[in-house]
C-alpha atoms as a PDB file:
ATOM      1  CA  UNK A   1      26.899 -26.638  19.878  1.00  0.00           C
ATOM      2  CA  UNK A   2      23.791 -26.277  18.181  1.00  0.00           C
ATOM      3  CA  UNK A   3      22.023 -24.390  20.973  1.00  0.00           C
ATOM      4  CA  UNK A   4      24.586 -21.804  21.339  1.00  0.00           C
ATOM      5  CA  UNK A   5      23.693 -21.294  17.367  1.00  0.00           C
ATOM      6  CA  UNK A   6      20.073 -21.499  18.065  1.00  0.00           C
ATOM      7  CA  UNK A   7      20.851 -19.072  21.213  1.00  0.00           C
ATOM      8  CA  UNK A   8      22.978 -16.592  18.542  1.00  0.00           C
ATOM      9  CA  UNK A   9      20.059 -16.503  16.054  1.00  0.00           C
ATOM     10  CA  UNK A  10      17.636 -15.715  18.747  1.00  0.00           C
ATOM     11  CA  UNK A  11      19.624 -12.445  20.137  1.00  0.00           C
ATOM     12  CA  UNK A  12      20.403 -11.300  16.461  1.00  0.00           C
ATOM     13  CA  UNK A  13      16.364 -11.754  15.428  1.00  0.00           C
ATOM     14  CA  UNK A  14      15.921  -9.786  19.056  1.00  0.00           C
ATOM     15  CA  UNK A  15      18.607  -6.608  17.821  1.00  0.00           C
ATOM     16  CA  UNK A  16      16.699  -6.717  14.147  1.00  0.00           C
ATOM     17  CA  UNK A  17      13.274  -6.714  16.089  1.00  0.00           C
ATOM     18  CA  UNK A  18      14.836  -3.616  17.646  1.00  0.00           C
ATOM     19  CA  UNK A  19      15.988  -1.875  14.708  1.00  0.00           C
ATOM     20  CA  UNK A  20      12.547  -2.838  12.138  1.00  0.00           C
ATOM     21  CA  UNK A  21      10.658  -0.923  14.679  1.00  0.00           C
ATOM     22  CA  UNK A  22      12.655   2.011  14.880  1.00  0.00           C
ATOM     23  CA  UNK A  23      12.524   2.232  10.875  1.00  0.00           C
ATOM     24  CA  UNK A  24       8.710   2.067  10.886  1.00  0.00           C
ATOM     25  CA  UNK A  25       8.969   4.817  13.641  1.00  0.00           C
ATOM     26  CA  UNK A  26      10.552   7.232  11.565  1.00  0.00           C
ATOM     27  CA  UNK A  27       8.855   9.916   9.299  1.00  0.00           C
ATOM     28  CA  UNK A  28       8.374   8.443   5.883  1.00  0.00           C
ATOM     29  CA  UNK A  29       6.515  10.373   3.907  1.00  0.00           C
ATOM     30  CA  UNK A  30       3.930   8.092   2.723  1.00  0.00           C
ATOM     31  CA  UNK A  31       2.952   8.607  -1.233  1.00  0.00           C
ATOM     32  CA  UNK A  32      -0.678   9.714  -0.951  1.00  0.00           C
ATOM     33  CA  UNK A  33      -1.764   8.821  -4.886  1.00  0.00           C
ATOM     34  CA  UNK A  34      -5.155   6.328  -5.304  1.00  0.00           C
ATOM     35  CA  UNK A  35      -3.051   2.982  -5.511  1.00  0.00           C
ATOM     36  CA  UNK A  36      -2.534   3.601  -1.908  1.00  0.00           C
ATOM     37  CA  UNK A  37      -5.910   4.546  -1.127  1.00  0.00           C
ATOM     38  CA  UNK A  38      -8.723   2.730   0.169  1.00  0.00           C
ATOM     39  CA  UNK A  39     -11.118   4.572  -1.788  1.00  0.00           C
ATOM     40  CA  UNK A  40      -9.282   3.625  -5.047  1.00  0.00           C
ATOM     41  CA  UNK A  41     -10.779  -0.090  -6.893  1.00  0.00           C
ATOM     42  CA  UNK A  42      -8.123  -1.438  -9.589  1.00  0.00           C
ATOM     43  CA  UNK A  43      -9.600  -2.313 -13.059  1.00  0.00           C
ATOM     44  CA  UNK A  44      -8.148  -5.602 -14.295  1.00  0.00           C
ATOM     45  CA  UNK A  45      -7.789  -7.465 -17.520  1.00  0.00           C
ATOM     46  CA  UNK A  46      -7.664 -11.321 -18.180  1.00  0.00           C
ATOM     47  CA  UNK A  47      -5.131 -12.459 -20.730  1.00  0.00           C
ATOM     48  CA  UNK A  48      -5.866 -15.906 -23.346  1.00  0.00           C
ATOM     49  CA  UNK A  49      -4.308 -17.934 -20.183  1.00  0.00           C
ATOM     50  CA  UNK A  50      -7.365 -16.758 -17.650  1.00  0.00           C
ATOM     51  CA  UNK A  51      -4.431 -14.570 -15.670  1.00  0.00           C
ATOM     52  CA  UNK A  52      -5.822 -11.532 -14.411  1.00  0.00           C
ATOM     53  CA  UNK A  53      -3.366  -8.415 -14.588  1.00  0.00           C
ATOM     54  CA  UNK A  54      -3.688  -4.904 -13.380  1.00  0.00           C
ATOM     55  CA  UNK A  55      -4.513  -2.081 -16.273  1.00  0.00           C
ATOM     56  CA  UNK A  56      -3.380   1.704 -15.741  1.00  0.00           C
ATOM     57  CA  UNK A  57      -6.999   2.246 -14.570  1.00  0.00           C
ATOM     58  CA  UNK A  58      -9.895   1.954 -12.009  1.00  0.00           C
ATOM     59  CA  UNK A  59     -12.481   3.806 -10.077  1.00  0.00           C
ATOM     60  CA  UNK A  60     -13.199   5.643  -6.685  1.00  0.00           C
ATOM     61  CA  UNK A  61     -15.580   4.911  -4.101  1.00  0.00           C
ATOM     62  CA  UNK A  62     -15.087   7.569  -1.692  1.00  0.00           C
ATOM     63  CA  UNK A  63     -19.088   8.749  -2.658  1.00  0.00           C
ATOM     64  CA  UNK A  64     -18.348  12.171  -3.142  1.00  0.00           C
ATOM     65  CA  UNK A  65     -18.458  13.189  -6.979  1.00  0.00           C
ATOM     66  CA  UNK A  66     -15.149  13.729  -8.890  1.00  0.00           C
ATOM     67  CA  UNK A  67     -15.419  17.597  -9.269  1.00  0.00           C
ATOM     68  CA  UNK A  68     -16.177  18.099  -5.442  1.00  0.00           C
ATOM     69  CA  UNK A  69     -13.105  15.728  -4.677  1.00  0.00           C
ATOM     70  CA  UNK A  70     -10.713  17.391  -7.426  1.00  0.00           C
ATOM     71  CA  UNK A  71     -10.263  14.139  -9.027  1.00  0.00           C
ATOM     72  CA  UNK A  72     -11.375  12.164 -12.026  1.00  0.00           C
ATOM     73  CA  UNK A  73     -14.293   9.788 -12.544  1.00  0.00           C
ATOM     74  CA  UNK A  74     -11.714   7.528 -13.460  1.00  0.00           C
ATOM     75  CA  UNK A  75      -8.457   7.961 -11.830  1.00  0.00           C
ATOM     76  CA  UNK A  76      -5.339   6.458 -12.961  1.00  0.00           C
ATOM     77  CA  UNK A  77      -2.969   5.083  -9.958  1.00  0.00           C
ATOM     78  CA  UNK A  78      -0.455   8.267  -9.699  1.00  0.00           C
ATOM     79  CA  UNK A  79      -3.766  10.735  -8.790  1.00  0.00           C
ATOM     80  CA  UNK A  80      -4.727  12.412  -5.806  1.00  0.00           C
ATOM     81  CA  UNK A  81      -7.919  13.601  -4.126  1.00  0.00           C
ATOM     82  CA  UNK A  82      -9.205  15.412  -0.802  1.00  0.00           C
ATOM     83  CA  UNK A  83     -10.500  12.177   0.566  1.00  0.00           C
ATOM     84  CA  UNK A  84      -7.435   9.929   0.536  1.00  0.00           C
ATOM     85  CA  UNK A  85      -6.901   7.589   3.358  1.00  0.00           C
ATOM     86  CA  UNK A  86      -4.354   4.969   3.351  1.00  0.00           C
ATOM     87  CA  UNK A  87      -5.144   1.616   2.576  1.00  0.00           C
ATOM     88  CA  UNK A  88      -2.945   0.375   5.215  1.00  0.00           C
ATOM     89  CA  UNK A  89      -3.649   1.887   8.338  1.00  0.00           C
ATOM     90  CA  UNK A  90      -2.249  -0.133  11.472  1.00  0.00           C
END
């Protein structure tokens, strides 16, 4: 009784294997602002506890100055530049 369960699972997990990778197949537009880029460095704060949380700020590393990239010295996390590359490239 339990292996026909066990058996059940393993056939569903198969058909959702089958239908995750057709969803990561498909055409997303990916957002292309400096929180997803691997350029981009957060700035963060640390509160009176010692927890560290994120701040609407940070800094590029891409080594090409801001007014040849078309961004700011500081970018916030909704920018853009010209040398963008996604942080999580497979």
């Amino acid at each position: 009784m339990i292996s026909e369960k066990v058996q059940e699972l393993e056939l569903e997990n198969k058909r959702l294997a089958v239908i995750i990778a057709d969803i990561t197949k498909s055409d997303v537009p990916k957002l292309k602002d400096c929180e997803h880029c691997k350029h981009y460095r957060q700035h963060y704060c640390r509160n009176e506890f010692g927890t560290y949380y994120k701040v609407y700020s940070g800094f590029c590393v891409c080594g090409v100055p801001a007014g040849k990239r078309k961004g700011k010295g500081k970018p916030t996390p909704e920018d853009t530049c010209l040398c963008f590359e996604d942080k999580h490239v497979r």
